[in-house]
Protein backbone atom coordinates (compact mmCIF):
# COMPACT_ATOMS: atom_id res chain seq x y z
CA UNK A 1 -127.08 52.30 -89.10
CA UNK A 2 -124.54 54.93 -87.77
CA UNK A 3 -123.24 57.50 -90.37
CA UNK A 4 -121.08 60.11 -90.19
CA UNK A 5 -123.75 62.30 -89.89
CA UNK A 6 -124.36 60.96 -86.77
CA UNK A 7 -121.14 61.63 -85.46
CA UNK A 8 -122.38 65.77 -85.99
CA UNK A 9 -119.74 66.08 -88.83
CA UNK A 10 -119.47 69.20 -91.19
CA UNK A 11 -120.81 68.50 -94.74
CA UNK A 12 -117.18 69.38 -96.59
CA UNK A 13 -116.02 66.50 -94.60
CA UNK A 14 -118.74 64.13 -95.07
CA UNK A 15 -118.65 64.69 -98.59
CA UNK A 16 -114.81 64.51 -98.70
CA UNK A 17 -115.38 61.09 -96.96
CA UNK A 18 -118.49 60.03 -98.70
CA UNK A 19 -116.55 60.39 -102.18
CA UNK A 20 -114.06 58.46 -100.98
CA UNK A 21 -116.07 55.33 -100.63
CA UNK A 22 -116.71 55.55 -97.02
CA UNK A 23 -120.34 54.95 -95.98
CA UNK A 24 -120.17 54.70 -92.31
CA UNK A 25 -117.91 55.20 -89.69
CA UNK A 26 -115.34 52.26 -88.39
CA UNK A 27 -115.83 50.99 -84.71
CA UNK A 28 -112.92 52.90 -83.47
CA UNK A 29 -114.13 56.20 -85.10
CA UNK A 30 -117.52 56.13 -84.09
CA UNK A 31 -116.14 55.81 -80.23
CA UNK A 32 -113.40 58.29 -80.46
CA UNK A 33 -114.56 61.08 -82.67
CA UNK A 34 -117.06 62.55 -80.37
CA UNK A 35 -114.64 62.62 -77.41
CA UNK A 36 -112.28 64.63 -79.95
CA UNK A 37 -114.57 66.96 -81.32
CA UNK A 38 -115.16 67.34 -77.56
CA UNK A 39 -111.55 69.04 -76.99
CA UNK A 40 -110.89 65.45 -74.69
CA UNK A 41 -107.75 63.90 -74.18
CA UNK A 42 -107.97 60.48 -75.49
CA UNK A 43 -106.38 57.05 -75.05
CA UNK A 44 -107.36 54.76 -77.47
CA UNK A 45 -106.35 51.19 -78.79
CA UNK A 46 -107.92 49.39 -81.75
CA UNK A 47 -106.35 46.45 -84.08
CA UNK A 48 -104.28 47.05 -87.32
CA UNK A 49 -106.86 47.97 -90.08
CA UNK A 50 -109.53 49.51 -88.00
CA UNK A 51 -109.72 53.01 -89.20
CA UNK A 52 -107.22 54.70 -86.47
CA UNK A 53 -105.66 57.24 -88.99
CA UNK A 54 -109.39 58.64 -89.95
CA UNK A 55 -110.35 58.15 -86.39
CA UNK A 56 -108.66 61.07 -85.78
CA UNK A 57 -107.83 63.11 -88.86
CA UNK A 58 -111.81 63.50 -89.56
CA UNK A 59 -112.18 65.67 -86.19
CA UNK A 60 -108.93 67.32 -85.95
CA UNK A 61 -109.70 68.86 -89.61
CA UNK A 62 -113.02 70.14 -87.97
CA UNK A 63 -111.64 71.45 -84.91
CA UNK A 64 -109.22 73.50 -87.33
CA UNK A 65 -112.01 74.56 -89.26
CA UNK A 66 -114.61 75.60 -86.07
CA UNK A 67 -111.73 77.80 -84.73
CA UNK A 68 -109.92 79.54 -87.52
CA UNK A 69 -107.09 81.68 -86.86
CA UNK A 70 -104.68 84.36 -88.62
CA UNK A 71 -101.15 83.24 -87.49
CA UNK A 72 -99.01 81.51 -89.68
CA UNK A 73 -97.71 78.39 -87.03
CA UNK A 74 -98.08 74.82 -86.75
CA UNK A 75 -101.23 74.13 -85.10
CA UNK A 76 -101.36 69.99 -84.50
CA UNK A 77 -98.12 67.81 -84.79
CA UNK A 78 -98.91 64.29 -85.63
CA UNK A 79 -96.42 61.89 -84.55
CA UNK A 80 -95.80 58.44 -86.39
CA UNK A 81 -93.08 55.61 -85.73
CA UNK A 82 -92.26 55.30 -89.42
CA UNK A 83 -91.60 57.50 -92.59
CA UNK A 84 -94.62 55.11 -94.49
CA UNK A 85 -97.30 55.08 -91.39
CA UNK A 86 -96.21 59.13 -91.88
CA UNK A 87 -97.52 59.01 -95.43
CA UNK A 88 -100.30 57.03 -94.91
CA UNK A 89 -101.73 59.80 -91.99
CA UNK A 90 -101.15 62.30 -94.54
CA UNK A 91 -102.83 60.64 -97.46
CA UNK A 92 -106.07 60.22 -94.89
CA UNK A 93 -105.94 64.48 -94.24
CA UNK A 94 -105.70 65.08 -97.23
CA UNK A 95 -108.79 62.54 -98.24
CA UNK A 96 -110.87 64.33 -96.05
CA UNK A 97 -109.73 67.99 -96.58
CA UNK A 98 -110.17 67.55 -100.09
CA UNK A 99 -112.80 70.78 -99.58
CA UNK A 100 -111.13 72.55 -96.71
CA UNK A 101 -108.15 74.94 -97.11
CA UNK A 102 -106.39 73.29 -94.75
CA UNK A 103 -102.54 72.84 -95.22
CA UNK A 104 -100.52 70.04 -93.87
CA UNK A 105 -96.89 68.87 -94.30
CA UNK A 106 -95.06 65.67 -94.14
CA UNK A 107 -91.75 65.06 -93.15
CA UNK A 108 -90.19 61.68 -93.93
CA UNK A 109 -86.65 60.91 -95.25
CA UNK A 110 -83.95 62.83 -96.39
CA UNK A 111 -84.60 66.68 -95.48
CA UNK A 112 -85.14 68.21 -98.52
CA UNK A 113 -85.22 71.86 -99.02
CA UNK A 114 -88.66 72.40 -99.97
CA UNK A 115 -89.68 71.01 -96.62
CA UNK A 116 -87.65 73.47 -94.72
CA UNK A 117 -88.90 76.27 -96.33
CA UNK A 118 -92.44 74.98 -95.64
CA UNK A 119 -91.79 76.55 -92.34
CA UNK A 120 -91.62 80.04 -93.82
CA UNK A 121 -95.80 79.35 -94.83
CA UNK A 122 -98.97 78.24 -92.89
CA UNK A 123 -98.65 74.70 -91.80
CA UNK A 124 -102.16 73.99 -89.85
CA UNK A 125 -100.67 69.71 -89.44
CA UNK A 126 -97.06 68.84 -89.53
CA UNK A 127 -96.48 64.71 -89.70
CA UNK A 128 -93.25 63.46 -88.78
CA UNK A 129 -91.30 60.54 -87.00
CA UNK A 130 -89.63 61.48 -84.07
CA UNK A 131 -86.69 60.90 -84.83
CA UNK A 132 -87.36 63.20 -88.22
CA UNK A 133 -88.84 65.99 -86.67
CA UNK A 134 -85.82 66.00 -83.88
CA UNK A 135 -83.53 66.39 -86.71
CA UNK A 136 -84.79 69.47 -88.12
CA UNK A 137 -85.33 71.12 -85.08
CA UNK A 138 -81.34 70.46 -84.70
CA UNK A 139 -81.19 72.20 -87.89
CA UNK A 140 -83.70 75.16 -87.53
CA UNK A 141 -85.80 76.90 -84.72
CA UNK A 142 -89.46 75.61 -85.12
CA UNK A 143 -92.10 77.71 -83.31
CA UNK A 144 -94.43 74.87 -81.78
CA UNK A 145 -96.21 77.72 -79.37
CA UNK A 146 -99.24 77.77 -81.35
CA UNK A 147 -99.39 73.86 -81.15
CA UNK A 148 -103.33 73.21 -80.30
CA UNK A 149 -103.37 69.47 -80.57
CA UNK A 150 -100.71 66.25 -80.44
CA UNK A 151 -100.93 63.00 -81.71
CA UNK A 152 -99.40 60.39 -80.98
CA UNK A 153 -99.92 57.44 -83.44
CA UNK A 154 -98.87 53.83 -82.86
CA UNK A 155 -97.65 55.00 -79.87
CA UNK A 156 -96.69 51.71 -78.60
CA UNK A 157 -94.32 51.12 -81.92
CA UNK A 158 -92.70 54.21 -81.23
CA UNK A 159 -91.71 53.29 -77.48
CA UNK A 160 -90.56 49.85 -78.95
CA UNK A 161 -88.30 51.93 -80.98
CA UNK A 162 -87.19 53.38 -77.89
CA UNK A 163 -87.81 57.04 -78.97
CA UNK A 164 -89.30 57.75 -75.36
CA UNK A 165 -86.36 60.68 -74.54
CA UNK A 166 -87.00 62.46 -78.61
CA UNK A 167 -90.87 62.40 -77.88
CA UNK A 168 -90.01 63.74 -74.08
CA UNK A 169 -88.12 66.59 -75.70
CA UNK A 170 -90.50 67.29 -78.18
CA UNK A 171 -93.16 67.88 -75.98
CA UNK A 172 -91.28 69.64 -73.96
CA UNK A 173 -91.29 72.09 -77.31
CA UNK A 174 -94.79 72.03 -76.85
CA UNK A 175 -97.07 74.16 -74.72
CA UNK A 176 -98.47 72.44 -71.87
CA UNK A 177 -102.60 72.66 -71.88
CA UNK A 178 -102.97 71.13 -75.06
CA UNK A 179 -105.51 68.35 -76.40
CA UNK A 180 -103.10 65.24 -76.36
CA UNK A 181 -104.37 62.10 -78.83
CA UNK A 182 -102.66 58.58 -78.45
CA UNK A 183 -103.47 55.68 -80.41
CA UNK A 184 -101.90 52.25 -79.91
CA UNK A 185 -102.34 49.20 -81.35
CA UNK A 186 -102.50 47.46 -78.10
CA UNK A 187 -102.53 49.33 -74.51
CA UNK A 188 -99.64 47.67 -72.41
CA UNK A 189 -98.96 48.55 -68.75
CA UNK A 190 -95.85 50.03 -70.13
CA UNK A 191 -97.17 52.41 -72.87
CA UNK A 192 -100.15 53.57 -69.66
CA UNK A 193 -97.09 54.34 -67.39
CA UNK A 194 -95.56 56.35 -70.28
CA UNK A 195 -98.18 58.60 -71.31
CA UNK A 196 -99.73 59.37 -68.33
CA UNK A 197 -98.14 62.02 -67.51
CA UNK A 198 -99.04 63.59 -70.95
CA UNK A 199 -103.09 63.05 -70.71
CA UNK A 200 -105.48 65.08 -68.34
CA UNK A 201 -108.29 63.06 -67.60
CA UNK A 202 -108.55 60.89 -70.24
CA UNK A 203 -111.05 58.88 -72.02
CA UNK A 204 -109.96 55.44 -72.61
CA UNK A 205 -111.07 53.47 -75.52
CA UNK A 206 -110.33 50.18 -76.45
CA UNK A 207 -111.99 47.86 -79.89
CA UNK A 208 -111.03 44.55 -79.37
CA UNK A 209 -110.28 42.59 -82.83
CA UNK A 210 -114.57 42.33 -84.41
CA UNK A 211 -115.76 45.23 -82.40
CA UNK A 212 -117.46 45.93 -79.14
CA UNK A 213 -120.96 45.09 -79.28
CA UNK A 214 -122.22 41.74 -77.58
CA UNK A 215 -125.46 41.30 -78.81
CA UNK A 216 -126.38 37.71 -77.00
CA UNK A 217 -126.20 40.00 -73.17
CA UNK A 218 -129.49 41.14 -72.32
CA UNK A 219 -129.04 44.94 -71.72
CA UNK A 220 -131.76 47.69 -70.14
CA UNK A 221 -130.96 50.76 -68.26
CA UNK A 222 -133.35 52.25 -65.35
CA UNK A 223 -133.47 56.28 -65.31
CA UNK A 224 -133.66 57.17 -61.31
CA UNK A 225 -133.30 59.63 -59.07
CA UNK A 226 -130.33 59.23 -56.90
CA UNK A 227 -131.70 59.18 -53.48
CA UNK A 228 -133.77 56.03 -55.00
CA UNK A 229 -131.32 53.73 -56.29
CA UNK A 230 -131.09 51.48 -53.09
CA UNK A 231 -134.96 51.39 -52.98
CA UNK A 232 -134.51 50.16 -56.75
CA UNK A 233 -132.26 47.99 -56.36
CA UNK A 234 -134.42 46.11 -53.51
CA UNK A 235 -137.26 45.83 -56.02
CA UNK A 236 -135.63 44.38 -58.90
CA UNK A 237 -133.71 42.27 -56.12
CA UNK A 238 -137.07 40.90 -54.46
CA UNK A 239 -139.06 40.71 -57.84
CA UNK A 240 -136.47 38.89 -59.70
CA UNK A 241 -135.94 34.74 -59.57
CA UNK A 242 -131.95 35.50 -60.25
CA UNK A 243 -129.54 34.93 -57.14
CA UNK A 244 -126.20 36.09 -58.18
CA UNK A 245 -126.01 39.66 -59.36
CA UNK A 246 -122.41 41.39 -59.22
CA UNK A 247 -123.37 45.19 -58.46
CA UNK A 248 -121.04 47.75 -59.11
CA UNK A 249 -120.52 51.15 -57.26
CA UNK A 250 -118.04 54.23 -57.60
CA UNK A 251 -116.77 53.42 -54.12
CA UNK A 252 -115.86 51.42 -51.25
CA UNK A 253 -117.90 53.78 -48.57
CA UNK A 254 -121.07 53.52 -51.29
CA UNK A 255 -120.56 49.91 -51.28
CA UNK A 256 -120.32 49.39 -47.51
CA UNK A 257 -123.80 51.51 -47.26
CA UNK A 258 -125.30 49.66 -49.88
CA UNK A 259 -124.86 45.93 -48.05
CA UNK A 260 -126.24 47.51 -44.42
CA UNK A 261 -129.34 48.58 -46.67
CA UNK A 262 -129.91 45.56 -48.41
CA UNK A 263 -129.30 43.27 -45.16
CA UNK A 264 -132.23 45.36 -43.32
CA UNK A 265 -134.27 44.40 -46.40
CA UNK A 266 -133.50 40.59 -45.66
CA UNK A 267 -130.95 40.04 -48.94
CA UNK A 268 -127.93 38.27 -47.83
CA UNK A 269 -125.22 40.23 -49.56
CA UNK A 270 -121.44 40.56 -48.97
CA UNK A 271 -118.97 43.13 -50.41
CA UNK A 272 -115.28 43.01 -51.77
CA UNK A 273 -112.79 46.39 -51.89
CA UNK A 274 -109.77 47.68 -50.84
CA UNK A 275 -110.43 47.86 -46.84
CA UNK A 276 -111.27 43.99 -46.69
CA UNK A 277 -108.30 41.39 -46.18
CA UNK A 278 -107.96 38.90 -48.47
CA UNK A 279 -108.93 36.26 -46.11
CA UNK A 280 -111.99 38.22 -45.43
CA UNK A 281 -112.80 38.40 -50.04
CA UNK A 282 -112.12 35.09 -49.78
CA UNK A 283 -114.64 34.22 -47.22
CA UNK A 284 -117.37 36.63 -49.04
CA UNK A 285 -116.43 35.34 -52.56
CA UNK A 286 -116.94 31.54 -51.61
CA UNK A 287 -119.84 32.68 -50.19
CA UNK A 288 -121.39 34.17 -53.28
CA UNK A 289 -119.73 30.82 -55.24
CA UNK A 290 -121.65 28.87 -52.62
CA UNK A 291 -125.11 30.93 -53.01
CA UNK A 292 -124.52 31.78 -49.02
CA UNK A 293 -125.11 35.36 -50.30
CA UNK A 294 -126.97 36.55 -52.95
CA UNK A 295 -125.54 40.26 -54.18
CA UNK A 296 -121.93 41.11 -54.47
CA UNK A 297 -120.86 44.35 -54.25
CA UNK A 298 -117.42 45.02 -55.53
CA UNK A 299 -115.65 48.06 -57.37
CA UNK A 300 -113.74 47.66 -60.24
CA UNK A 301 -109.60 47.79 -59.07
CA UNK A 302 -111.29 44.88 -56.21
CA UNK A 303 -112.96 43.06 -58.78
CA UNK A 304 -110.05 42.70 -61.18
CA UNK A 305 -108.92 39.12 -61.29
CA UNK A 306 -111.21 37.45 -59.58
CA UNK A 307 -113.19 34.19 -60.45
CA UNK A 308 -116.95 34.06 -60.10
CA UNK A 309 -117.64 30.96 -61.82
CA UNK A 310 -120.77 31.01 -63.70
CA UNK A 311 -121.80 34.65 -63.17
CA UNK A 312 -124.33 35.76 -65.56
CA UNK A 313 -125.94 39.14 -64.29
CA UNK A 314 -124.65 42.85 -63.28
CA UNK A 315 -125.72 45.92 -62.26
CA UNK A 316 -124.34 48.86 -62.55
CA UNK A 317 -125.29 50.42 -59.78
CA UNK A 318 -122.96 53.49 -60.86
CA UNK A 319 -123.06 54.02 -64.35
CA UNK A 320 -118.88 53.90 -65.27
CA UNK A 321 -117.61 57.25 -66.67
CA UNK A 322 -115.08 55.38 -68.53
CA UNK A 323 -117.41 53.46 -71.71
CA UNK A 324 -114.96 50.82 -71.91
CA UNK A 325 -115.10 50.09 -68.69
CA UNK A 326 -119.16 49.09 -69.51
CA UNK A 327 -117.47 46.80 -72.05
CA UNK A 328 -115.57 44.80 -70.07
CA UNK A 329 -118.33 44.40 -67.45
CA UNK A 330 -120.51 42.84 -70.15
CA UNK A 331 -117.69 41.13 -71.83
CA UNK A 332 -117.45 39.37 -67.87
CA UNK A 333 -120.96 38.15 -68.45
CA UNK A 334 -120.61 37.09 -71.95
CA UNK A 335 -117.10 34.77 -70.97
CA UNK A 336 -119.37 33.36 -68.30
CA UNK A 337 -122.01 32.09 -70.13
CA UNK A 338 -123.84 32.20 -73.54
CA UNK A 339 -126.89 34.34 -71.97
CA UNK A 340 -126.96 37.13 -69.01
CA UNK A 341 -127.61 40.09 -68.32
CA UNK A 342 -126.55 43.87 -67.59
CA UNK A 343 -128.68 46.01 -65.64
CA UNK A 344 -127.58 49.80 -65.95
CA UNK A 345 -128.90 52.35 -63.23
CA UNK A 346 -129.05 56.01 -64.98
CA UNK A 347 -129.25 59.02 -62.82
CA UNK A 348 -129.89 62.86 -64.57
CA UNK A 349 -126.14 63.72 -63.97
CA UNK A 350 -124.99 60.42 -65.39
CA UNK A 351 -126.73 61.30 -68.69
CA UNK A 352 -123.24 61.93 -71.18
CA UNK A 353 -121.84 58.92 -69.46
CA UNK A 354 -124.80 56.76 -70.89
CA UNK A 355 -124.53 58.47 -74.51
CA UNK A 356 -121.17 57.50 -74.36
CA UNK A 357 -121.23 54.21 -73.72
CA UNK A 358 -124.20 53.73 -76.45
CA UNK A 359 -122.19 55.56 -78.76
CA UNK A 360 -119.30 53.09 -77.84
CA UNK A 361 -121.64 49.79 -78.63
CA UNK A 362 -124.10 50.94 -81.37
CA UNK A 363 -126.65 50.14 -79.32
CA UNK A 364 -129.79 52.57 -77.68
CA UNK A 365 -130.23 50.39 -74.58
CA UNK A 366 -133.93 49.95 -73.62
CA UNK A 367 -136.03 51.16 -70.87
CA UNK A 368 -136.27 48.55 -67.80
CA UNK A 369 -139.21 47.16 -66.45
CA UNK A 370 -140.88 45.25 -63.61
């Protein structure tokens, strides 16, 4: 079982947690709070009532608390589309800074005076709406250019709201080379358009409603050199009674090598990607339908959309740097059949991308053989 210990938490917070009457660590925070603690920009999506709020106030206290400094400015704004979901983020830092002297402030509602002067003292997180916050910088100057970390929660409510221009101006408050955190309930193409601009190469999370992990899918990962992944990939090919494996590479140009190498090694194969027409996919895909070829070779923006029928085996030829991204591959299999397979190839400088997509499913993949 995963605990927070796992996660490479700091005992005040595991206690702070622990007392709380949290065992172990939610879906969503056992995917996201290693990227954090990492100093990553994050995208992340996970239904109402999954743990978002802890999922990142547990590692944004501990960042605080590994890099402790003297000045007396806001340090990570946290904003929220509502005065309550405001209260709520605060009521989860201060659950798990119970034995940290960490200070944090609120604002929601009416301005009152005490808040104001808040800004005189320390204030390490500052919670507000948009709309909230806007209205006391109108009042006040607010130094933001100590601001280490932003957070942008329900982000997707808030851009329903149409606060897009306050949250624009507020970052614009806000030095640039910051960690940026958003969380959505759902990621739309709309809310990805938004906050692009915002992230620097992002991780990009996503817990669907019961979690991630798809135990019925057969899953083993091969650890190989690079230079011998083709010759791998012919083994398992020729020692294997499967015809029809989907094989996934980084690239077009990696994908157009890989189907002159398997050819000369007498499998049929065909490829799909952004250089082929469609009438020429549509020729290779019937083809693989058909059993005409055995292997397709695809990347993911070609492979998006596209019906296989009953396709029950991939490799990943490239391990994806993105973990969701191993998620949706296996969630392919699963929506194709009851039983399959994923086949991961793992070379020494694809290492973190592997513990990140175990640490993503709960699940140590095991060693292939053949």
């Amino acid at each position: 079982m995963i605990s927070f210990k796992n996660l490479r938490l700091i005992n005040p917070i595991i206690r702070a947690v622990t007392e709380a009457g949290y065992s172990k660590p939610t879906d969503i925070q056992n995917a996201v709070i290693p990227s954090i603690l990492e100093g990553k920009d994050l995208l992340a999506s996970a239904p109402k009532g999954s743990g978002k709020k802890s999922a990142f106030a547990v590692p944004i206290l501990q960042l605080l608390k590994r890099n402790p400094t003297e000045h007396t400015k806001i340090r990570v704004l946290v904003l929220a589309p509502t005065d309550q979901s405001a209260l709520e983020i605060q009521d989860k830092i201060n659950l798990s800074s119970k034995y940290l002297t960490l200070l944090h402030l609120c604002i929601n509602g009416e301005l009152a005076e005490n808040q104001l002067a808040a800004f005189r003292k320390r204030v390490d997180v500052l919670i507000a709406t948009p709309e909230g916050l806007l209205e006391i910088v109108e009042k006040r100057p607010i130094n933001f250019s100590q601001v280490e970390i932003l957070v942008l929660y329900d982000a997707d409510k808030m851009l329903e709201k149409m606060v897009n221009n306050i949250i624009k101006n507020i970052r614009g408050l806000i030095p640039k080379n910051i960690q940026t955190l958003i969380f959505c309930t759902k990621t739309s193409d709309y809310v990805r358009k938004y906050v692009s601009s915002l992230l620097r190469n992002p991780v990009e999370i996503s817990i669907e409603a019961g979690g991630v992990t798809i135990e019925s899918i057969s899953q083993c990962v091969y650890f190989v050199e690079k230079r011998d992944k083709s010759g791998l990939l012919i083994d398992l090919l020729k020692n294997s009674k499967i015809r029809g494996f989907l094989v996934f590479t980084h690239s077009k140009y990696i994908a157009d090598e890989l189907v002159q190498q398997l050819e000369k090694a007498g499998i049929n194969t065909g490829a799909i990607h952004g250089n082929r027409s469609q009438i020429a996919k549509n020729d290779v895909l019937d083809d693989f339908k058909t059993g005409k070829i055995q292997i397709l070779i695809t990347t993911d923006i070609a492979a998006k959309g596209i019906d296989l029928g009953k396709l029950l085996h991939i490799v990943n030829y490239d391990l994806p740097t993105i973990p969701q991204t191993y998620v949706q591959r296996i969630d392919r299999v699963r929506k194709s059949g009851s039983e399959g397979s994923l086949i991961s190839f793992c070379t020494a400088d694809e290492h973190m991308d592997l513990k990140n997509i175990q640490g993503l499913i709960g699940f140590t993949m095991p060693v292939g053989t053949f």
